[in-house]
Protein backbone atom coordinates (compact mmCIF):
# COMPACT_ATOMS: atom_id res chain seq x y z
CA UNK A 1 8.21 -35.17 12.35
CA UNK A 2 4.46 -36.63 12.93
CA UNK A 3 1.60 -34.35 13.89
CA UNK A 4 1.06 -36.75 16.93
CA UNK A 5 4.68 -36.93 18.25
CA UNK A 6 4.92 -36.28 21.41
CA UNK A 7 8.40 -34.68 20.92
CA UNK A 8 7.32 -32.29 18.50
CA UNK A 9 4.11 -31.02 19.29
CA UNK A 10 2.06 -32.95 21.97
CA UNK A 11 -1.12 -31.82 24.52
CA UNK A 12 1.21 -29.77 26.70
CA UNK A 13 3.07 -27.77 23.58
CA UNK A 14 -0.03 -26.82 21.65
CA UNK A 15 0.20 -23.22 22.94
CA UNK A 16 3.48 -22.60 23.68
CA UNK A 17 3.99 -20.30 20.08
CA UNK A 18 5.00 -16.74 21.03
CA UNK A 19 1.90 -15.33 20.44
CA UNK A 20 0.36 -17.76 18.13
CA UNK A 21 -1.13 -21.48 18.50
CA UNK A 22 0.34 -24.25 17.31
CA UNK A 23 -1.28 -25.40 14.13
CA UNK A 24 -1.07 -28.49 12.62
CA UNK A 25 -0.66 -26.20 9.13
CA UNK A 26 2.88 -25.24 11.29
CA UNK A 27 3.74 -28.38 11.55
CA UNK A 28 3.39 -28.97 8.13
CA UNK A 29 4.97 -25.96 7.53
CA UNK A 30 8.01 -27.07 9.48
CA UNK A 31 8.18 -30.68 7.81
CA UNK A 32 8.11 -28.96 4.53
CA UNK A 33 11.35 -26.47 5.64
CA UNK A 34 13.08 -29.48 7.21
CA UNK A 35 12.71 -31.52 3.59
CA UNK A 36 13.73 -28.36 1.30
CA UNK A 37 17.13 -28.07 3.58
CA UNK A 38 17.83 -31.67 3.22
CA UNK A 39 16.99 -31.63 -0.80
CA UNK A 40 19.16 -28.13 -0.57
CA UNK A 41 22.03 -28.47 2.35
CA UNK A 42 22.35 -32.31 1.60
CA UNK A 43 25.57 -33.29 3.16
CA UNK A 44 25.48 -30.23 5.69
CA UNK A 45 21.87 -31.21 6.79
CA UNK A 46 23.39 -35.16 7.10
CA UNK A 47 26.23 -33.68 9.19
CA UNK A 48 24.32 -31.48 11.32
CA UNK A 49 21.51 -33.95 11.96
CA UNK A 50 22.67 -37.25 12.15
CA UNK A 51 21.28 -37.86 15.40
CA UNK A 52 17.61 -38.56 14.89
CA UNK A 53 16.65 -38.07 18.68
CA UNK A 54 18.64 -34.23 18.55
CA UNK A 55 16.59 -33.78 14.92
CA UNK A 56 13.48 -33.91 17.29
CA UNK A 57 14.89 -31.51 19.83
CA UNK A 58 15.63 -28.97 17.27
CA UNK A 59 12.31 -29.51 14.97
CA UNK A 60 10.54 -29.07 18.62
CA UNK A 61 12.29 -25.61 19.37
CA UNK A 62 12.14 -24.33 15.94
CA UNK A 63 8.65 -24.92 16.07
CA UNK A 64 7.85 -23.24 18.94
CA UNK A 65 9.97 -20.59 17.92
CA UNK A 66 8.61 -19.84 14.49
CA UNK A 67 4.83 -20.02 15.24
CA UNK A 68 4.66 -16.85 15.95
CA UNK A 69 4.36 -16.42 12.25
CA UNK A 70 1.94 -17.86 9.90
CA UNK A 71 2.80 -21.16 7.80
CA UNK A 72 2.83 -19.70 4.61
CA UNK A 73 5.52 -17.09 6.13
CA UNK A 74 7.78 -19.96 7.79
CA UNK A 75 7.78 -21.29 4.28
CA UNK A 76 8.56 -17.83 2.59
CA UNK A 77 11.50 -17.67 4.88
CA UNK A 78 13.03 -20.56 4.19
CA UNK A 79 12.77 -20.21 0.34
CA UNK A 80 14.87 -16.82 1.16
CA UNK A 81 17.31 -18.24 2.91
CA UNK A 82 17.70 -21.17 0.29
CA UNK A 83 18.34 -18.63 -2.20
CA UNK A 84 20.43 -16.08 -0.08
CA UNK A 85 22.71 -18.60 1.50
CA UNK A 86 24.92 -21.26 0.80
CA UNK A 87 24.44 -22.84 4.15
CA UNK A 88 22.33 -24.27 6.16
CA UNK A 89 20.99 -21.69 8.19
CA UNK A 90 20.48 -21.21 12.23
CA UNK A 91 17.13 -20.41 13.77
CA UNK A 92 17.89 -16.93 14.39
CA UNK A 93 18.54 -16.47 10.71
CA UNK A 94 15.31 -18.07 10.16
CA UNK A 95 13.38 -15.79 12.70
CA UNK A 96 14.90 -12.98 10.33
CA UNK A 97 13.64 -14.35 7.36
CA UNK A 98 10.34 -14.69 8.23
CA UNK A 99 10.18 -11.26 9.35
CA UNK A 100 11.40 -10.23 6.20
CA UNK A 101 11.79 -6.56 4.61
CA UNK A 102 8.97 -4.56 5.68
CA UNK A 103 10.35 -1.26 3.61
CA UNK A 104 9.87 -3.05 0.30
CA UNK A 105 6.26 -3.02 1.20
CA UNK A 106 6.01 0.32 1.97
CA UNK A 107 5.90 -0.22 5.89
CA UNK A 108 7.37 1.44 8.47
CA UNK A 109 8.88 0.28 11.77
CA UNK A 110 5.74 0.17 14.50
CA UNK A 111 6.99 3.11 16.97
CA UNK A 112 7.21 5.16 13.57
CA UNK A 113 3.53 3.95 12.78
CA UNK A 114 2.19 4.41 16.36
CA UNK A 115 3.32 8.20 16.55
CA UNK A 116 1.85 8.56 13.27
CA UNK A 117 -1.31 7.34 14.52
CA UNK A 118 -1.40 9.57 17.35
CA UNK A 119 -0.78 12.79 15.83
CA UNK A 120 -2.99 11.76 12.77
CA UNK A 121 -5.80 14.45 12.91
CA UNK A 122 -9.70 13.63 12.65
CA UNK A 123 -10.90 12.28 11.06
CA UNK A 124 -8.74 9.30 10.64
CA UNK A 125 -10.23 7.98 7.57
CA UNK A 126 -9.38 11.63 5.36
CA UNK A 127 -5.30 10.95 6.83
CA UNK A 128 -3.08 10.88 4.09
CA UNK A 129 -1.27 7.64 5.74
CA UNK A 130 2.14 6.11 5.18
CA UNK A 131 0.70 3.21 4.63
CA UNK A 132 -3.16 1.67 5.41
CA UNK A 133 -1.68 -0.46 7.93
CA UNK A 134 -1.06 2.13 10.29
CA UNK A 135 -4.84 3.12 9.86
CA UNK A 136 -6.01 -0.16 10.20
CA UNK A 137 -4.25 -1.13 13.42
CA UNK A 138 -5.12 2.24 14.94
CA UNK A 139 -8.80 1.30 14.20
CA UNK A 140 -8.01 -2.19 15.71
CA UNK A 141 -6.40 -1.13 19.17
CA UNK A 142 -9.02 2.12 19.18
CA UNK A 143 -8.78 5.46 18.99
CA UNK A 144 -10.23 6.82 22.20
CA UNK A 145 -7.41 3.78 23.66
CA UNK A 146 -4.46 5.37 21.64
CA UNK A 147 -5.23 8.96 22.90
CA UNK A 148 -6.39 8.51 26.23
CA UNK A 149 -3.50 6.02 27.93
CA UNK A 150 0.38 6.52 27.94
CA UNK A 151 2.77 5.42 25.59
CA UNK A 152 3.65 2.47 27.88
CA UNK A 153 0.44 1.02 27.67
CA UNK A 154 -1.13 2.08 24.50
CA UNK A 155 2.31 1.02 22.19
CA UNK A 156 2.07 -2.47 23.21
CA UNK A 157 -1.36 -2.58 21.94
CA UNK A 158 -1.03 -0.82 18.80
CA UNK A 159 2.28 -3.12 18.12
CA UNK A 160 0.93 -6.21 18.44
CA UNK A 161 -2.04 -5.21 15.63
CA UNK A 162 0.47 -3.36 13.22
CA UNK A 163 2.71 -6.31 13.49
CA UNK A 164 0.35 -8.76 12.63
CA UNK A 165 -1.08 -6.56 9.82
CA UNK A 166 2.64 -6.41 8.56
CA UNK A 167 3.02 -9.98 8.59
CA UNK A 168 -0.67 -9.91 6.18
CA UNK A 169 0.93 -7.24 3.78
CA UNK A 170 4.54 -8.86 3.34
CA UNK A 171 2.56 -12.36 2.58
CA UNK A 172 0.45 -10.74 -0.46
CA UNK A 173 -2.59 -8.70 1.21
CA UNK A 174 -3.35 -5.88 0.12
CA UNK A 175 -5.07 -3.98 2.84
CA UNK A 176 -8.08 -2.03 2.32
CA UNK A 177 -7.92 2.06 1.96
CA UNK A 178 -9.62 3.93 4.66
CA UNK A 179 -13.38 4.77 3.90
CA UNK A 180 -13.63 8.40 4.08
CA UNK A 181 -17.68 9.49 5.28
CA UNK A 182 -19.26 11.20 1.99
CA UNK A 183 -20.28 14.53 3.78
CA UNK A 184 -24.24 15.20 2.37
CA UNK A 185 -24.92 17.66 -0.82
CA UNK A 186 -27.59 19.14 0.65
CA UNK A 187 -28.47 19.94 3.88
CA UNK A 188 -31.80 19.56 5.58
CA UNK A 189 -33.71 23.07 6.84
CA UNK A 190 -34.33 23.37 10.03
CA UNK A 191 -37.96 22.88 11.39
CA UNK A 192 -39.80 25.90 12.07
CA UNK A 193 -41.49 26.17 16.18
CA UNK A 194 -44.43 25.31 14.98
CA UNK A 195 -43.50 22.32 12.83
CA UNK A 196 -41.06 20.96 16.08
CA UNK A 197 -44.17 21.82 18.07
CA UNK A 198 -46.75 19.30 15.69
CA UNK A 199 -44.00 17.03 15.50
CA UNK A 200 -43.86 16.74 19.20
CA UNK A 201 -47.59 16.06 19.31
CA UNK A 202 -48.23 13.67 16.88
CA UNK A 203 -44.63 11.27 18.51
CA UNK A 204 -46.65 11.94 21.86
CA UNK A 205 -49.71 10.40 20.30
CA UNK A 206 -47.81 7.53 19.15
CA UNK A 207 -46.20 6.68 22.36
CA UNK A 208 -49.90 7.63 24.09
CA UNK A 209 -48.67 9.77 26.59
């Protein structure tokens, strides 16, 4: 499967990923997959793709299909499956695998998280979260966004960031904790009328009016 085939990835399929271009590092990705299932699945991979035209077909749609995720997930995946299963696995189990097991991370699903971040008191930062995630893909689809629109259009939003920052955790990331705002030691004492009064003065001095 070539980079430049037109049966695999050509001008008109470079952005047909669900919600992620085509990259030629998913291509890659994809080559790789196709070569640990042959070393793997020999004589099932042999039996299943014998027809080198059909091989094309099915590298095109699994392409499209998995570039949704990153490469270095597409190739997680298929290392799971290769170790979980004795055969040689559909795309739908793929699509599984790639979306792996977000509760050994810690993560929960995103209509959990978005509720979360919507009764999550202020300020954000102080939240004791589930898990950063949440925070961060709050921050990402905004606050004032999350509070002020409906659940039909605010989910959406938040689910496509917490998603993503899923994806980031179950590949290795560890996500930054929220930075709480250091509230000042000391506070300042107010200005007395006549200091606000001389301070007034000399600013109108400066701007010469």
């Amino acid at each position: 499967m070539s980079k430049t085939s037109p049966t695999v990835a050509g001008p008109s399929d470079q952005n047909m990923g669900r919600g992620r271009a085509i990259s030629d590092s998913h291509i890659d990705a994809l080559n790789e997959i196709f070569t640990l299932f042959r070393i793997n699945y020999h004589n099932q991979y042999y039996k299943a793709y014998s027809d080198t035209q059909v091989l094309n077909q099915i590298k095109k749609l699994w392409l499209e299909s998995l570039s949704q995720f990153a490469p270095e997930t597409i190739l997680r995946g298929a290392r799971k499956v290769i170790e979980e299963s004795e055969y040689l696995p559909t795309l739908n189990r793929m699509i599984r695998a790639c979306q792996g097991d977000p509760e050994k991370f810690g993560l929960i699903d995103a209509h959990r998280a978005y509720v979360e971040a919507c009764r999550a008191p202020s300020p954000k930062s102080a939240y004791q979260w589930t898990h950063p995630a949440i925070y961060h893909a709050g921050c990402a689809s905004d606050w004032f966004f999350l509070a002020n629109n409906s659940e039909k259009i605010a989910f959406p939003i938040f689910e496509r960031h917490y998603l993503k920052l899923c994806e980031r955790v179950m590949n290795g990331e560890q996500l930054p904790a929220p930075q709480t705002i250091a509230i000042p030691q000391t506070l300042e004492t107010p200005l007395s009328k006549e200091e606000n009064k001389k301070r007034m003065e000399e600013l109108r001095k400066q701007l010469e009016l």
